[in-house]
C-alpha atoms as a PDB file:
ATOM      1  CA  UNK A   1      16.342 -18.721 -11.153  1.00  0.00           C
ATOM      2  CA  UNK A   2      17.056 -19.066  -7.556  1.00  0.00           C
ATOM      3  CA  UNK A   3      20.141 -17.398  -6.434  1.00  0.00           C
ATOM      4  CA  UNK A   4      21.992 -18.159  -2.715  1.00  0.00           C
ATOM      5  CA  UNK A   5      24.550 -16.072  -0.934  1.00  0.00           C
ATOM      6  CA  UNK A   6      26.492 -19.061   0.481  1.00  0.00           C
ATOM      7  CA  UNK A   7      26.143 -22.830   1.656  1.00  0.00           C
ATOM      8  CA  UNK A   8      25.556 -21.636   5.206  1.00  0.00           C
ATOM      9  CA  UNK A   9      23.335 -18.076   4.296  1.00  0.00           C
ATOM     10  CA  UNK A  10      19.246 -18.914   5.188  1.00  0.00           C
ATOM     11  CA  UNK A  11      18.459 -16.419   2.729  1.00  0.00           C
ATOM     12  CA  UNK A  12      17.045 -17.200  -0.887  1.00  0.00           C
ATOM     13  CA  UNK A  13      16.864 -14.430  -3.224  1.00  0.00           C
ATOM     14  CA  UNK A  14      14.493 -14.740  -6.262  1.00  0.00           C
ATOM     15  CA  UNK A  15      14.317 -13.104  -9.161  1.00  0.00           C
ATOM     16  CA  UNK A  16      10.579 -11.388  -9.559  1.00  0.00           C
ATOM     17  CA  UNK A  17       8.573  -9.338 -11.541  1.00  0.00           C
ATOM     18  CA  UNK A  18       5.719  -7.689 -10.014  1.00  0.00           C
ATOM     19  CA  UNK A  19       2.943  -5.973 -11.937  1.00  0.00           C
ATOM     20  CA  UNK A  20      -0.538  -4.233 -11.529  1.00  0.00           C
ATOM     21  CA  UNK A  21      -3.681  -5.582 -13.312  1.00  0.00           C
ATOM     22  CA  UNK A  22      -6.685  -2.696 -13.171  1.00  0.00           C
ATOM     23  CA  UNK A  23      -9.256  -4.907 -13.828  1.00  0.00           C
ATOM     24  CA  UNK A  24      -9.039  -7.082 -10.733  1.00  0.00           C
ATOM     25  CA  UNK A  25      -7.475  -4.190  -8.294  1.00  0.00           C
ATOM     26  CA  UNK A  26      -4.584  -7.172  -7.980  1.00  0.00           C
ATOM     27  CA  UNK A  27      -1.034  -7.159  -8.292  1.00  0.00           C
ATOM     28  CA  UNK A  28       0.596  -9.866  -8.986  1.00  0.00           C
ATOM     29  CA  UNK A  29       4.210 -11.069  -8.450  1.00  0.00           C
ATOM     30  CA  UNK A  30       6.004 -13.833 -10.623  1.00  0.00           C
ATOM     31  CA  UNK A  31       9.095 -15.823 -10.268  1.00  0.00           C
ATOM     32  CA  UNK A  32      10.326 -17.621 -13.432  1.00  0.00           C
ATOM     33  CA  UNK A  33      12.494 -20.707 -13.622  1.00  0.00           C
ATOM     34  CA  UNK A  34      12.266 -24.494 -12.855  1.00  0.00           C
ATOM     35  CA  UNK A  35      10.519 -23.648  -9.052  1.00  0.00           C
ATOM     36  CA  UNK A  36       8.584 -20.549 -10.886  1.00  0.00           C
ATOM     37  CA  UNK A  37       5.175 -19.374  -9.740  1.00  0.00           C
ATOM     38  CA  UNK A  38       2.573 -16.313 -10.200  1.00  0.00           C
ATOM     39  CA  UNK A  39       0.708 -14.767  -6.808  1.00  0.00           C
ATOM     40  CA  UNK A  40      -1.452 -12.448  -6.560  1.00  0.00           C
ATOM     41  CA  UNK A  41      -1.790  -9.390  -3.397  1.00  0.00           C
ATOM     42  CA  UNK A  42      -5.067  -7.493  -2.781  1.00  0.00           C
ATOM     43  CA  UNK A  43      -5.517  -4.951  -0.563  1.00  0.00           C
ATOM     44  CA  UNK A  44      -8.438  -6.010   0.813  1.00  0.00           C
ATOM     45  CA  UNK A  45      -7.980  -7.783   4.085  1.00  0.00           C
ATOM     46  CA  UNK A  46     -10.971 -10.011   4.587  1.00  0.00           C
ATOM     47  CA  UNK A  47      -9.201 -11.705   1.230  1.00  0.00           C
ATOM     48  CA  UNK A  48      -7.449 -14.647   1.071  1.00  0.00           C
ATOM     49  CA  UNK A  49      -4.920 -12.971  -0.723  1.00  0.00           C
ATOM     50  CA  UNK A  50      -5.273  -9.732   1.194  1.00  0.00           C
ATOM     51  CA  UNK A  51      -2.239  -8.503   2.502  1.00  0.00           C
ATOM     52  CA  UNK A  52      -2.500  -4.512   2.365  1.00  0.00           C
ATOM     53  CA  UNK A  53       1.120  -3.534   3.955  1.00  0.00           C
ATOM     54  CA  UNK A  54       2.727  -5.560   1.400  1.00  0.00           C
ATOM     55  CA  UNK A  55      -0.150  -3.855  -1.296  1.00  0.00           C
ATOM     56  CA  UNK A  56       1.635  -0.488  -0.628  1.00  0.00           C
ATOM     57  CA  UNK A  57       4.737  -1.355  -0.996  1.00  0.00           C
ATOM     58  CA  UNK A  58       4.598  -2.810  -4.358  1.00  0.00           C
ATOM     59  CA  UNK A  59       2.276  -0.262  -5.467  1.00  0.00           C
ATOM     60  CA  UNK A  60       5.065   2.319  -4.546  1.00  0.00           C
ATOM     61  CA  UNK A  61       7.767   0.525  -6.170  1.00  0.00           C
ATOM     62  CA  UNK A  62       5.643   0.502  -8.917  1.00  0.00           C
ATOM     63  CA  UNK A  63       5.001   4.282  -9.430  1.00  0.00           C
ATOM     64  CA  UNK A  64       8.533   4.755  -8.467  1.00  0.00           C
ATOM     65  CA  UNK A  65       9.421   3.082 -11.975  1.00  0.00           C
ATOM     66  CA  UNK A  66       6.728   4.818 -13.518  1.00  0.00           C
ATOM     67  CA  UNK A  67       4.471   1.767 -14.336  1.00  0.00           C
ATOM     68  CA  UNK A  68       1.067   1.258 -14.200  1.00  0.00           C
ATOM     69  CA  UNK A  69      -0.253   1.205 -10.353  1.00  0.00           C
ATOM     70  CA  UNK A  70      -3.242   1.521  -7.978  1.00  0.00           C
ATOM     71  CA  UNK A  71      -3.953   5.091  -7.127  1.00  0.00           C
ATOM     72  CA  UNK A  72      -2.129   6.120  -3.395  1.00  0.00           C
ATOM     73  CA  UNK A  73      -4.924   5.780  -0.771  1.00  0.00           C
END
């Protein structure tokens, strides 16, 4: 689901679910709905889906709720 603020807002906010899979390093973020879709961030960033600012930050939120996440570097 897809939510806008208003007709003339240029923001879209999604609804997401982001978790941390040990066995690849990755974590991935998915979006459910008709436009839904699974990514995946690494923190390496020679990777194609390197990105490792954006790594950290959903690591944090991650320990935060107390779920499973990469250990802090």
């Amino acid at each position: 689901m897809t939510l806008r603020a208003s007709e003339g807002d240029k923001t879209v906010y999604l609804k997401i679910g982001v978790f941390y899979k040990p066995d690849t390093g990755h974590i991935h973020i998915a979006h459910g709905g008709e436009e839904g879709f699974i990514t995946t961030v690494s923190p390496d960033p020679a990777s194609k889906r390197g990105n490792p600012n954006l790594y950290r930050h959903l690591a944090d939120c991650l320990r935060a709720k107390g779920m499973p996440a990469p250990d802090k570097e």
